[in-house]
Protein backbone atom coordinates (compact mmCIF):
# COMPACT_ATOMS: atom_id res chain seq x y z
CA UNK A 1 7.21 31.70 -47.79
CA UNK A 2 6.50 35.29 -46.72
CA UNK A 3 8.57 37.74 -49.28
CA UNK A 4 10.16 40.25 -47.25
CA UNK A 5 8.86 43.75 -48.09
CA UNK A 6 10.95 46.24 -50.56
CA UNK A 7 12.42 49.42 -49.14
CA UNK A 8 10.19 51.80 -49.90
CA UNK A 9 11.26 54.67 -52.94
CA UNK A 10 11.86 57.92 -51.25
CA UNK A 11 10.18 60.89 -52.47
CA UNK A 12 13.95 62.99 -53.53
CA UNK A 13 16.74 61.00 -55.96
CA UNK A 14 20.44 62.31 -55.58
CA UNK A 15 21.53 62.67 -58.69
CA UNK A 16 24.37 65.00 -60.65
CA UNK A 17 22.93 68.07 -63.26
CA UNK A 18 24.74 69.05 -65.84
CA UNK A 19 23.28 72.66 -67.19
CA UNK A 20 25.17 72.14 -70.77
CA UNK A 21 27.54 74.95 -70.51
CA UNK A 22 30.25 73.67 -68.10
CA UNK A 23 31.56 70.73 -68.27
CA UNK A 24 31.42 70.39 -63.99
CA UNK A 25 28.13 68.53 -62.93
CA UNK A 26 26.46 69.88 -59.29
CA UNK A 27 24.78 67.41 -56.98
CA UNK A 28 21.04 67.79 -57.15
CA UNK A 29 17.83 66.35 -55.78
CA UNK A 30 15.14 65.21 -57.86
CA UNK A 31 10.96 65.66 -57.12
CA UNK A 32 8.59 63.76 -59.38
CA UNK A 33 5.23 66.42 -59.55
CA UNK A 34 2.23 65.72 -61.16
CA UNK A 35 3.31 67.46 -64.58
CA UNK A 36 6.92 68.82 -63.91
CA UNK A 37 10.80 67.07 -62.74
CA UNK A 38 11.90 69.44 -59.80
CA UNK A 39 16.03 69.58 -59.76
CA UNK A 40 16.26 70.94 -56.06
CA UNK A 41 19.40 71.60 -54.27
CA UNK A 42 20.04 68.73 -51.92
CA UNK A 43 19.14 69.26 -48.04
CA UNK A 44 17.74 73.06 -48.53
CA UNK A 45 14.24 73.55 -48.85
CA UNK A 46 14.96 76.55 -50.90
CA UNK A 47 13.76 77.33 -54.15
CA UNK A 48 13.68 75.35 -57.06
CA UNK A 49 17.01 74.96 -59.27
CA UNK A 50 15.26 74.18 -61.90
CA UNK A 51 11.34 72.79 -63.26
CA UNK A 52 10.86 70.88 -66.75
CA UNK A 53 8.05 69.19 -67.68
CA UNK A 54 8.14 65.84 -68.70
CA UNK A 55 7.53 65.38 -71.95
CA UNK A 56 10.94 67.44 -72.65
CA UNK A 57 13.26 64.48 -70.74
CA UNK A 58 14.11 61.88 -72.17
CA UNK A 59 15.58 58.94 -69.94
CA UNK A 60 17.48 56.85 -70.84
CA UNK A 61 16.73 52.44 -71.07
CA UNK A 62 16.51 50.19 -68.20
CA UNK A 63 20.35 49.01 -68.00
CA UNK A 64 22.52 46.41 -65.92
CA UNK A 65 26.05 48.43 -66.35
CA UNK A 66 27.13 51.74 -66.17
CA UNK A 67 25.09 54.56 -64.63
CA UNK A 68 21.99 55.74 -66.58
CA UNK A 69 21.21 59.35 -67.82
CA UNK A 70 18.35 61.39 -69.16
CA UNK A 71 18.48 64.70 -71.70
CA UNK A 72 16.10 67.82 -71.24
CA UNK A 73 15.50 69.87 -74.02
CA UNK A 74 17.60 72.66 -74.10
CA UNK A 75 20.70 71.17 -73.81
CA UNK A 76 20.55 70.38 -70.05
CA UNK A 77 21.25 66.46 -68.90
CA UNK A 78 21.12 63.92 -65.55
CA UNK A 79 23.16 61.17 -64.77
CA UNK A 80 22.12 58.73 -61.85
CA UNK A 81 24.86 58.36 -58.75
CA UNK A 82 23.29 55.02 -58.09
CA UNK A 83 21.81 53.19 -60.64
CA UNK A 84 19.77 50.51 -58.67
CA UNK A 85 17.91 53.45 -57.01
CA UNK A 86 17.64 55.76 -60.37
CA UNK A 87 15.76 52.56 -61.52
CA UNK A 88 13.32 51.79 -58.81
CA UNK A 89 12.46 55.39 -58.58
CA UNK A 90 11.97 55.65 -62.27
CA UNK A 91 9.76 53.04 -62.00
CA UNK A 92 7.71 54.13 -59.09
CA UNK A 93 6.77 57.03 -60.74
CA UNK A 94 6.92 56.48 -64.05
CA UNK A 95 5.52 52.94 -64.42
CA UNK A 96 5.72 51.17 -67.79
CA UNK A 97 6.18 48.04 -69.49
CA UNK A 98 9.59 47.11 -71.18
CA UNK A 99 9.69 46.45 -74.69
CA UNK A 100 10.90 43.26 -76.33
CA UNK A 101 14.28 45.05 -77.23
CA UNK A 102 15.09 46.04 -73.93
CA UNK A 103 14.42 42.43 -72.66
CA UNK A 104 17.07 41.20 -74.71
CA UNK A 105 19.45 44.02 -74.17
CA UNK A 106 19.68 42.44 -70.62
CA UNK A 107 19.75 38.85 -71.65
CA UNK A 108 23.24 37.31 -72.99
CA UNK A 109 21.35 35.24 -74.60
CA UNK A 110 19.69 37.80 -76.93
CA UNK A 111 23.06 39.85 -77.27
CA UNK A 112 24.74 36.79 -79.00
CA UNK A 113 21.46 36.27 -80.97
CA UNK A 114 21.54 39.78 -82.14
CA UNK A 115 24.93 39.22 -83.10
CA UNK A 116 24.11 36.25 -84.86
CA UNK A 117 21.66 38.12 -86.97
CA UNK A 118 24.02 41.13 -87.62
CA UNK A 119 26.44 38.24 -88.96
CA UNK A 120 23.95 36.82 -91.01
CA UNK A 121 22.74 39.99 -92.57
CA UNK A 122 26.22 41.52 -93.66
CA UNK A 123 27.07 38.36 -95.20
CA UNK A 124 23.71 37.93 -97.28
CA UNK A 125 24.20 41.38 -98.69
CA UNK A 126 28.13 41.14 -99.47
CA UNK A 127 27.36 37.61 -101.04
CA UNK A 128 23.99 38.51 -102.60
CA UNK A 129 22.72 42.36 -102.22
CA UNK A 130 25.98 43.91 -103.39
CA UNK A 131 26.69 42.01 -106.25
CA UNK A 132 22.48 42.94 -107.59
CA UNK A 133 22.68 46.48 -106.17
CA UNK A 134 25.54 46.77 -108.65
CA UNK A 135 23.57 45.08 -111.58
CA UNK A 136 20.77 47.45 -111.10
CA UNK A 137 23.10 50.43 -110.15
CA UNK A 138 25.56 49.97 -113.05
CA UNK A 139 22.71 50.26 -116.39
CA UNK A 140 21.80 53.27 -115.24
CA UNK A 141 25.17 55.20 -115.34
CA UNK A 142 25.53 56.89 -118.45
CA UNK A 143 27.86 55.79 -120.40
CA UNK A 144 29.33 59.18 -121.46
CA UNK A 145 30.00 59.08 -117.86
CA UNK A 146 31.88 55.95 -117.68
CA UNK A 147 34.48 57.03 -120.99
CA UNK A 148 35.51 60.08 -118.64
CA UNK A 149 35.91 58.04 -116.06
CA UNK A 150 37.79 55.78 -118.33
CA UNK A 151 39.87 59.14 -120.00
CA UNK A 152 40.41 60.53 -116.41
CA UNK A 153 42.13 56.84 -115.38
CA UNK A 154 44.11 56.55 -118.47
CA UNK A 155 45.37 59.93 -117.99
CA UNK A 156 46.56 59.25 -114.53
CA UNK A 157 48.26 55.72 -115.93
CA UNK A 158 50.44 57.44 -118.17
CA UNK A 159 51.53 59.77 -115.29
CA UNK A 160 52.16 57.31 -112.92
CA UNK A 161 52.68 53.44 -114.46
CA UNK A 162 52.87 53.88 -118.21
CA UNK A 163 54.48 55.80 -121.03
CA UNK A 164 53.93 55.85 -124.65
CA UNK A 165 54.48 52.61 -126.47
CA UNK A 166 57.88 51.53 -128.35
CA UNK A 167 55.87 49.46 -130.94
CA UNK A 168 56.12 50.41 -133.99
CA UNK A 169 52.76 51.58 -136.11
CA UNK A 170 52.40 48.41 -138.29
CA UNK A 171 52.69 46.06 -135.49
CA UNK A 172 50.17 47.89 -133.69
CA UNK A 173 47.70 48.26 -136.79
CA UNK A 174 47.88 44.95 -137.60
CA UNK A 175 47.17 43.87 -133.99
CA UNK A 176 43.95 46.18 -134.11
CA UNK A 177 43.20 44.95 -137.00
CA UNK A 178 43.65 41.25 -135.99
CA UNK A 179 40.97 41.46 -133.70
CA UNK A 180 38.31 43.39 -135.33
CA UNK A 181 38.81 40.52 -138.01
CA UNK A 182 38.29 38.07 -135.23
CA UNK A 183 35.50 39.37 -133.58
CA UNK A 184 33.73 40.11 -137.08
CA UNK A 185 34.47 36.41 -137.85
CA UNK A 186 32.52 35.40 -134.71
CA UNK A 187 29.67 37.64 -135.66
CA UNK A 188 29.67 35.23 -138.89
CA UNK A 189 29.93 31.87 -136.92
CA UNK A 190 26.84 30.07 -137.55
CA UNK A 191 27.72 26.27 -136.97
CA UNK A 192 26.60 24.28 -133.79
CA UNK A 193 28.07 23.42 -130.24
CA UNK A 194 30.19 26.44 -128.34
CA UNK A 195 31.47 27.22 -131.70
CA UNK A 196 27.48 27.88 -132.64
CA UNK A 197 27.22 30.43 -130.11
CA UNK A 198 27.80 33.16 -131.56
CA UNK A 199 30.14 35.56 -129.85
CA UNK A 200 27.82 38.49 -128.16
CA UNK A 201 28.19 41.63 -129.81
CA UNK A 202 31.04 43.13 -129.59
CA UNK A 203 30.93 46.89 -127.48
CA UNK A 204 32.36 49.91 -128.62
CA UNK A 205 36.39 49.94 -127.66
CA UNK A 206 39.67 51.70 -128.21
CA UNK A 207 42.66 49.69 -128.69
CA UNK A 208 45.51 51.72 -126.35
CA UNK A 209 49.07 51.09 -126.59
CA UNK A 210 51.34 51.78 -123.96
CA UNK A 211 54.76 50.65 -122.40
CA UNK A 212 54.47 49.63 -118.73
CA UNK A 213 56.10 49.88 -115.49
CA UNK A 214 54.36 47.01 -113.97
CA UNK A 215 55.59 44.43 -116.97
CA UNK A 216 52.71 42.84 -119.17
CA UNK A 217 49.47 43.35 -118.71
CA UNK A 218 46.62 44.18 -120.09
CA UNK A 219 43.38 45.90 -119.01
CA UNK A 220 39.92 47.64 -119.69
CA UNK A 221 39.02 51.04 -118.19
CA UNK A 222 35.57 52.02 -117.78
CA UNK A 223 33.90 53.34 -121.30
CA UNK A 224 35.64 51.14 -122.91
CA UNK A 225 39.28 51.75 -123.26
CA UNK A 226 41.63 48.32 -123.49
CA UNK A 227 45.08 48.86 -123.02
CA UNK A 228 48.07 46.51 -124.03
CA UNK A 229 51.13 47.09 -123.15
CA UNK A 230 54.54 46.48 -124.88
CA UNK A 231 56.02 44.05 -122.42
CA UNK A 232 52.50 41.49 -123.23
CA UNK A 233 53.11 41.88 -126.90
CA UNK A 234 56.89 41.32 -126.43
CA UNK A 235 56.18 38.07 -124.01
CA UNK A 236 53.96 36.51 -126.67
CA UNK A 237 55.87 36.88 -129.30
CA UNK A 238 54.63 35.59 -132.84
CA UNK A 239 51.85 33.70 -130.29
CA UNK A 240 48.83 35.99 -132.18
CA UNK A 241 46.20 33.79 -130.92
CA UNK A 242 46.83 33.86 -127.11
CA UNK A 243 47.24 37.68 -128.02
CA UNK A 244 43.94 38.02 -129.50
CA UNK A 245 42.85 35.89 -126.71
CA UNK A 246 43.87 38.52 -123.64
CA UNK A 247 42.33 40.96 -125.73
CA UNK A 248 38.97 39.51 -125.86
CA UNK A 249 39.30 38.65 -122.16
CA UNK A 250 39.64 42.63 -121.52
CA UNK A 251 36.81 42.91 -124.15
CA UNK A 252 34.43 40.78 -121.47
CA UNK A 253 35.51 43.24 -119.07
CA UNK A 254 33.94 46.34 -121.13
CA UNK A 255 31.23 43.72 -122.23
CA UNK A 256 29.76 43.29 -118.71
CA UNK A 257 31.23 47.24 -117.81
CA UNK A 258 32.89 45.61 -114.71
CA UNK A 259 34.80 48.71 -113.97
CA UNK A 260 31.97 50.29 -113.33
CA UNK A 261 30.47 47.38 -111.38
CA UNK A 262 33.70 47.56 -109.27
CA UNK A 263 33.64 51.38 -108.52
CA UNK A 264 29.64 50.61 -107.55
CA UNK A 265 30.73 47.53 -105.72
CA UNK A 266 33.86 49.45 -103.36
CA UNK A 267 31.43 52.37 -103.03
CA UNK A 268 28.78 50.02 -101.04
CA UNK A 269 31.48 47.79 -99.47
CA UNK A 270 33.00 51.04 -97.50
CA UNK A 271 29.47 52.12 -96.64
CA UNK A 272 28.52 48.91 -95.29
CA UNK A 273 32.54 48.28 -93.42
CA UNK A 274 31.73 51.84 -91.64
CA UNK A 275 28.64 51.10 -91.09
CA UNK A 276 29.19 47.55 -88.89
CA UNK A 277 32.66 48.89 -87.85
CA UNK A 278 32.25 52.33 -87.14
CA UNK A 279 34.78 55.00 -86.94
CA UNK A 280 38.15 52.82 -85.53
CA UNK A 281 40.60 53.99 -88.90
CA UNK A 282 40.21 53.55 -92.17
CA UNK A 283 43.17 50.90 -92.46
CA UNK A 284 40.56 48.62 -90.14
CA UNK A 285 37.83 49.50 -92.36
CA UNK A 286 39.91 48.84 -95.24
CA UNK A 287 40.18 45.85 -94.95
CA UNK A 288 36.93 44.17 -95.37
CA UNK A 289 36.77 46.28 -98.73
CA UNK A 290 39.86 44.71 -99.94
CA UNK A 291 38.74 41.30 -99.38
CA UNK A 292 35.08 41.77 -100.65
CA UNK A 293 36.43 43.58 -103.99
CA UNK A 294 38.84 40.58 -104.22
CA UNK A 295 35.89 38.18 -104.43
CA UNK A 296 33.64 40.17 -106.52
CA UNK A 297 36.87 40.60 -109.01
CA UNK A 298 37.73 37.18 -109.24
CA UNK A 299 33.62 35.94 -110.26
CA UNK A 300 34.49 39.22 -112.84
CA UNK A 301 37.65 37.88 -114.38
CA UNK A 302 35.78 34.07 -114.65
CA UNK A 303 33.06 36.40 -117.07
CA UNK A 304 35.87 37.90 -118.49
CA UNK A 305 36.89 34.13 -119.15
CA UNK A 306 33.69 32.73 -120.20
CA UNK A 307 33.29 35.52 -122.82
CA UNK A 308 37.01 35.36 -124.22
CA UNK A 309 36.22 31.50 -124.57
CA UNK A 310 33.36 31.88 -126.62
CA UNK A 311 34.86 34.59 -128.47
CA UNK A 312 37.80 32.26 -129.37
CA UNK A 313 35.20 29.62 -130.03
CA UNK A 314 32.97 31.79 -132.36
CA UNK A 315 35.98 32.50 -134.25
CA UNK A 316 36.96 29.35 -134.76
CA UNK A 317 40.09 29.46 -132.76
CA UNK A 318 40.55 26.49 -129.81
CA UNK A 319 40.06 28.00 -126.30
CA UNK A 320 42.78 26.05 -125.16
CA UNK A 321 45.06 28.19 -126.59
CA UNK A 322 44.82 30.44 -123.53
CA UNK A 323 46.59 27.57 -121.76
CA UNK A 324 49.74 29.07 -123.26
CA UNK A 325 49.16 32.32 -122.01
CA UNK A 326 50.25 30.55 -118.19
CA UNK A 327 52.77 28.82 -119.24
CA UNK A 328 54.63 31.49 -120.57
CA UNK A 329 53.73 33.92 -117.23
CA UNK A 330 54.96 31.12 -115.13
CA UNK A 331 58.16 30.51 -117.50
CA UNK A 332 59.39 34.19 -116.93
CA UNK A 333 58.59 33.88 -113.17
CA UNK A 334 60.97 31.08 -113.04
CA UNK A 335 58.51 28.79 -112.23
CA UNK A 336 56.76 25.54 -113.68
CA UNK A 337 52.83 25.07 -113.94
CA UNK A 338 52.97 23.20 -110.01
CA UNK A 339 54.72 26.66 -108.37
CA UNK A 340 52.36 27.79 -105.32
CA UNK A 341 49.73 30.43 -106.81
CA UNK A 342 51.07 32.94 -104.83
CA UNK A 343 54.38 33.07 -106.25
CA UNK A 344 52.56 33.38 -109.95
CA UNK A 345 51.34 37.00 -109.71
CA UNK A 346 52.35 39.00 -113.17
CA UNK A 347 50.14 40.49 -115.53
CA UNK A 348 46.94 39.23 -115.80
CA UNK A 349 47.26 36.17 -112.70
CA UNK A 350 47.43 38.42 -110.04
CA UNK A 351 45.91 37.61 -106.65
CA UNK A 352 42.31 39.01 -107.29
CA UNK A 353 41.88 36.55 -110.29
CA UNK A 354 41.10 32.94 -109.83
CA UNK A 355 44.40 30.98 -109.61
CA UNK A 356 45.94 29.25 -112.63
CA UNK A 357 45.07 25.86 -112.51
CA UNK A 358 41.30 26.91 -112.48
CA UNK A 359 41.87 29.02 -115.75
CA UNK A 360 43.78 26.79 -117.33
CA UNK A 361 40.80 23.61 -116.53
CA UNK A 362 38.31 26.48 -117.85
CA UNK A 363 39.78 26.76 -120.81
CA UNK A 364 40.79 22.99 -121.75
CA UNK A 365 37.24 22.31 -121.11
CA UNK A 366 35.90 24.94 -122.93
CA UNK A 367 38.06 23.14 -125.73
CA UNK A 368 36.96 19.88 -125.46
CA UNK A 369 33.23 20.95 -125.63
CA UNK A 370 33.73 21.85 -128.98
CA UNK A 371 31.88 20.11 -131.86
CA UNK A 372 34.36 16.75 -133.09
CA UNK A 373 36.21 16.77 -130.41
């Protein structure tokens, strides 16, 4: 079967110039020379509009929609009036072989696989390469660095959520002093089993006191700073152990400096959301940072767990007493121990922690590994 022979390229391409002043384009014809594009004015023989040489335009890829340009140094640009032409031209005189990545920008096929891969690769590194940037990131921050960032959050707190605390001074010392006896005791703990792990040394902290706007809580600041408010010491009560117990959750927080980790972790998270989603308003790219930071918080809180556990442990107090610590947050909420985890979200169970029933497995087995039981 005979192939029927291709209209042949005429020497002049309409096209529209646009000098790079005005924002008005002009109708132009186009001469390929042996060293030079001639922009000619179309149908007069005249002079020459304008002569470039080619190795200052740059054209633009071989494309199935919308109409193709090139740039000339200097500011000056062309934009095709029919692309079909603009490309058989182009190729007449400027014969070359496509590469592999403009093959696929024309295939469907290669779009959706190039998609695929672009999935792929933002989920390895929010799963995997965020989580180790931040490990390697985070040792290298000074840590006089981290207790002003610490100073500079606690000092907003008490402008914004807290004010100074109601308890009186001998509650509050013998709280502080509570704990150091506890962790000190855990330093001591020699026998075998979770008990015989001896709790890791503890990291320099400061005890803060403060009342709260936000009702109990409790939590660490970067550099170190654990604060407790009134409202968590009211709720427990004479309950010293669960006490002691949020306290040396918050001390795993300073113990693997997670607020540091966290500020690393949002700082790559927004780089990497404006980087796949581009500039379409930062309550779009927002969100992916919310979510991510909720996942990395909730594997921090189940450190924060593991090292009040064998904290508890070390000292010789029964990990399960952290049990009581959700029973009472899901008393005041007016809700039993079966209430949706949603509803739970005071204090320390709010919704970027694991939910309760998790915890409070965690910590009954934690219990029952213990030697004799």
């Amino acid at each position: 079967m005979s192939v029927p022979n291709q209209p042949p390229v005429p020497d002049r391409l309409l096209a529209e110039y646009f000098d790079g002043r005005q924002a008005r384009g002009q109708p132009v014809e186009l001469v390929w020379s042996a060293h030079h594009l001639c922009l000619l004015r179309p149908g007069q023989p005249g002079p020459e509009l304008l002569r470039v040489p080619h190795s200052q335009v740059q054209w633009s890829e071989l494309t199935r929609h919308g109409l193709p340009q090139a740039h000339m140094d200097g500011g000056g640009s062309l934009r095709a009036l029919d692309a079909a032409q603009w490309h058989a031209w182009l190729r007449h005189h400027r014969p070359q072989s496509l590469t592999w990545v403009v093959r696929a920008q024309q295939s469907w096929r290669g779009v959706l696989l190039a998609l695929a891969a672009l999935v792929l690769a933002v989920a390895g590194l929010w799963r995997f390469g965020i989580p180790v940037a931040a490990q390697v990131v985070v040792p290298l921050v000074p840590l006089s660095l981290e207790q002003r960032l610490g100073e500079a959050t606690l000092e907003w707190l008490d402008g914004e959520l807290t004010r100074p605390t109601e308890l009186p001074a001998a509650q509050r010392s013998d709280i502080a002093r509570r704990f150091a006896t506890m962790l000190e005791a855990g330093q001591r703990s020699g026998s075998s089993g979770l008990a015989a792990q001896t709790a890791p040394p503890p990291p320099a902290y400061q005890l803060h006191f403060r009342q709260s706007r936000i009702g109990p809580n409790a939590f660490a600041l970067p550099g170190g700073a654990i604060v407790l408010t009134d409202e968590m010491v009211t709720l427990l009560g004479h309950d010293t152990d669960v006490l002691l117990g949020v306290l040396a959750h918050e001390l795993g927080h300073v113990h693997h400096r997670h607020g540091t980790a966290q500020l690393v972790q949002v700082t790559l998270l927004g780089a990497l959301s404006a980087l796949v989603l581009g500039d379409v308003g930062s309550w779009v790219t927002s969100v992916p940072v919310l979510l991510g930071q909720a996942g990395y918080s909730r594997q921090a809180e189940r450190e924060a767990d593991a090292h009040a556990a064998r904290v508890l442990a070390a000292a010789g107090v029964s990990p399960a007493v952290m049990v009581r610590l959700f029973d009472v947050l899901a008393a005041r909420e007016g809700s039993g121990p079966q209430a949706p985890e949603a509803v739970r979200t005071l204090g320390i169970a709010i919704a970027s922690h694991p939910d309760d029933g998790e915890r409070r497995r965690f910590f009954s087995e934690a219990a029952l590994s213990l030697p004799g039981r």
